[in-house]
Protein backbone atom coordinates (compact mmCIF):
# COMPACT_ATOMS: atom_id res chain seq x y z
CA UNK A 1 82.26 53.72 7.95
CA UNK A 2 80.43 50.91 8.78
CA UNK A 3 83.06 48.55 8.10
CA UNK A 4 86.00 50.21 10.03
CA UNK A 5 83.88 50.29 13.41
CA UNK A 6 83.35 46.49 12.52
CA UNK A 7 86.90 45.60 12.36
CA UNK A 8 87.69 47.95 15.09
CA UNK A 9 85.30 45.86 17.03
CA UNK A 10 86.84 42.64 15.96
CA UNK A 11 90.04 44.01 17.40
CA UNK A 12 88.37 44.51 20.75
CA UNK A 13 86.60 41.48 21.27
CA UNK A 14 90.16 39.70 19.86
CA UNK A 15 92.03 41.48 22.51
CA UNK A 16 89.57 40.95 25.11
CA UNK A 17 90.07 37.26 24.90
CA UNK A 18 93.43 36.79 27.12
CA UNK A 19 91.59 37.62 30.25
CA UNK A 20 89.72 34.53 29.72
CA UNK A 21 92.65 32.20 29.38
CA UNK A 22 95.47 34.46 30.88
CA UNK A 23 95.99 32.14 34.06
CA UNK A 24 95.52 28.47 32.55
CA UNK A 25 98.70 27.20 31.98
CA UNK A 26 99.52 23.72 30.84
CA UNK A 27 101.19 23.34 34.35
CA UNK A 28 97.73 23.61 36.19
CA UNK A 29 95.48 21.81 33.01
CA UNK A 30 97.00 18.91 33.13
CA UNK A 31 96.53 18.71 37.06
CA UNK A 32 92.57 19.02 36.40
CA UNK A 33 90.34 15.79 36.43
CA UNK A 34 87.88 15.45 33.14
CA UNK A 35 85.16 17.43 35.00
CA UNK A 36 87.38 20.24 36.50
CA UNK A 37 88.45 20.37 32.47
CA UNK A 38 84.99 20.73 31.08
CA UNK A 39 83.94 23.38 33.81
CA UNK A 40 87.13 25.36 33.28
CA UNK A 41 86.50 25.51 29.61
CA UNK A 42 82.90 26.59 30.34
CA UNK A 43 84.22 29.33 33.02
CA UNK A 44 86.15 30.55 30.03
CA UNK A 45 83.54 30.48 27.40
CA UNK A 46 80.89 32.59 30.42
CA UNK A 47 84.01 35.00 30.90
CA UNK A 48 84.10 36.21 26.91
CA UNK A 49 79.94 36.34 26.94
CA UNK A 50 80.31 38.71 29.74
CA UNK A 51 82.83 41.03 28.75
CA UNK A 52 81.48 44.20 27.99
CA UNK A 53 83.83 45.04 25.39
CA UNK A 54 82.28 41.90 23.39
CA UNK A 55 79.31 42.65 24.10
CA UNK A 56 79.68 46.26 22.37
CA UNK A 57 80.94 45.12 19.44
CA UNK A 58 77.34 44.38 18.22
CA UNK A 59 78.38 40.57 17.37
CA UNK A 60 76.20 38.29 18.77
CA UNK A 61 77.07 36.91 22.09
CA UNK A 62 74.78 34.28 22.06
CA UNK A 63 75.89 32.60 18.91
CA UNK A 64 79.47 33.15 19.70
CA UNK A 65 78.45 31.30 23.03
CA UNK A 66 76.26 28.68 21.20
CA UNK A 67 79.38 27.76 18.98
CA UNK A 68 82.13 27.55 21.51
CA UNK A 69 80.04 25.44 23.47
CA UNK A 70 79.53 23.14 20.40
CA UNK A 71 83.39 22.90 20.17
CA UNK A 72 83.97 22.58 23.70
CA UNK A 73 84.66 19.10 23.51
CA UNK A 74 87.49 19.76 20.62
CA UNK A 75 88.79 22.93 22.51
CA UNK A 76 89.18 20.58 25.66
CA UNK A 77 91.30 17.69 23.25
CA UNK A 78 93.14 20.59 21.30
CA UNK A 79 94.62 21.84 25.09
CA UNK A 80 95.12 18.18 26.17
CA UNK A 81 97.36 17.66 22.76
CA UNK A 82 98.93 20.52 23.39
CA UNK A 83 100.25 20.02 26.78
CA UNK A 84 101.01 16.36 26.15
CA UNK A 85 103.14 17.55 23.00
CA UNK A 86 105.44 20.21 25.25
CA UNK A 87 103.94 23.19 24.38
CA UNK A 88 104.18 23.84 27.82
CA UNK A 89 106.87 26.24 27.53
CA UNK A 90 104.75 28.22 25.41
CA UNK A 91 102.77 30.38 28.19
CA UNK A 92 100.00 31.38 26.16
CA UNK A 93 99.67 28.31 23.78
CA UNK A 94 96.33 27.75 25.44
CA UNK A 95 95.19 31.21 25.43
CA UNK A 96 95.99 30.59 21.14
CA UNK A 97 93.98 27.61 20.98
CA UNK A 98 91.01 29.78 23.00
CA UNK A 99 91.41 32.81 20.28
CA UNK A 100 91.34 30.34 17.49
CA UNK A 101 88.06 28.69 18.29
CA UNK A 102 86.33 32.30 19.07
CA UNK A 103 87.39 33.49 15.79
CA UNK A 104 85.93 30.52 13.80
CA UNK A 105 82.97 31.51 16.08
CA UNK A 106 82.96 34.60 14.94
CA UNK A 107 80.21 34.92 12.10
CA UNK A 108 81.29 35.57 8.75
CA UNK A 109 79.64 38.68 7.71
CA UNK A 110 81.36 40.33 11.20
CA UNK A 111 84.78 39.45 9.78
């Protein structure tokens, strides 16, 4: 029983995580100055801490934090390399990248 509310919380806080990326686009990244990148990234990573539906899943919102934070500096090169290499026309290629470094987040025994 256990388990299945586990993944079924897994779902949530994996379908949660658009809203935090849904309106960066690789149009409007590559406008932003280092800085403006950073905080952006940071606005994102403050959005998923605060969702409620993450927050009820009973993983730990402060480690997921902790860890994105720690990547933040990859997460910001992985959307860089992404624009640069025309994934542009992919709408939610950085909204990918965002899921991918929340689910590595994601501590194993919640998986």
């Amino acid at each position: 029983m256990k388990s299945s509310s586990l993944c079924a919380g897994l779902v949530v806080l994996l379908l949660s995580l658009p809203h935090s990326a849904e309106a960066l686009r690789c149009k409007q990244w590559t406008r932003l100055g280092p800085a403006q990148k950073e905080a952006t990234i940071q606005r994102m990573i403050d959005g998923l801490a605060r969702n409620n539906d993450v927050r009820q899943t009973g993983i730990d919102v402060r480690e997921v934090r902790r860890c994105m934070e720690g990547k933040s500096w990859r997460m910001l090169e992985d959307f860089d390399d992404a624009c640069d290499r025309g994934m542009s026309e992919s709408l939610d290629v950085l909204d990918r990248i965002f899921k991918k470094y929340a689910w590595t987040c994601i501590p194993r025994h919640h998986r």
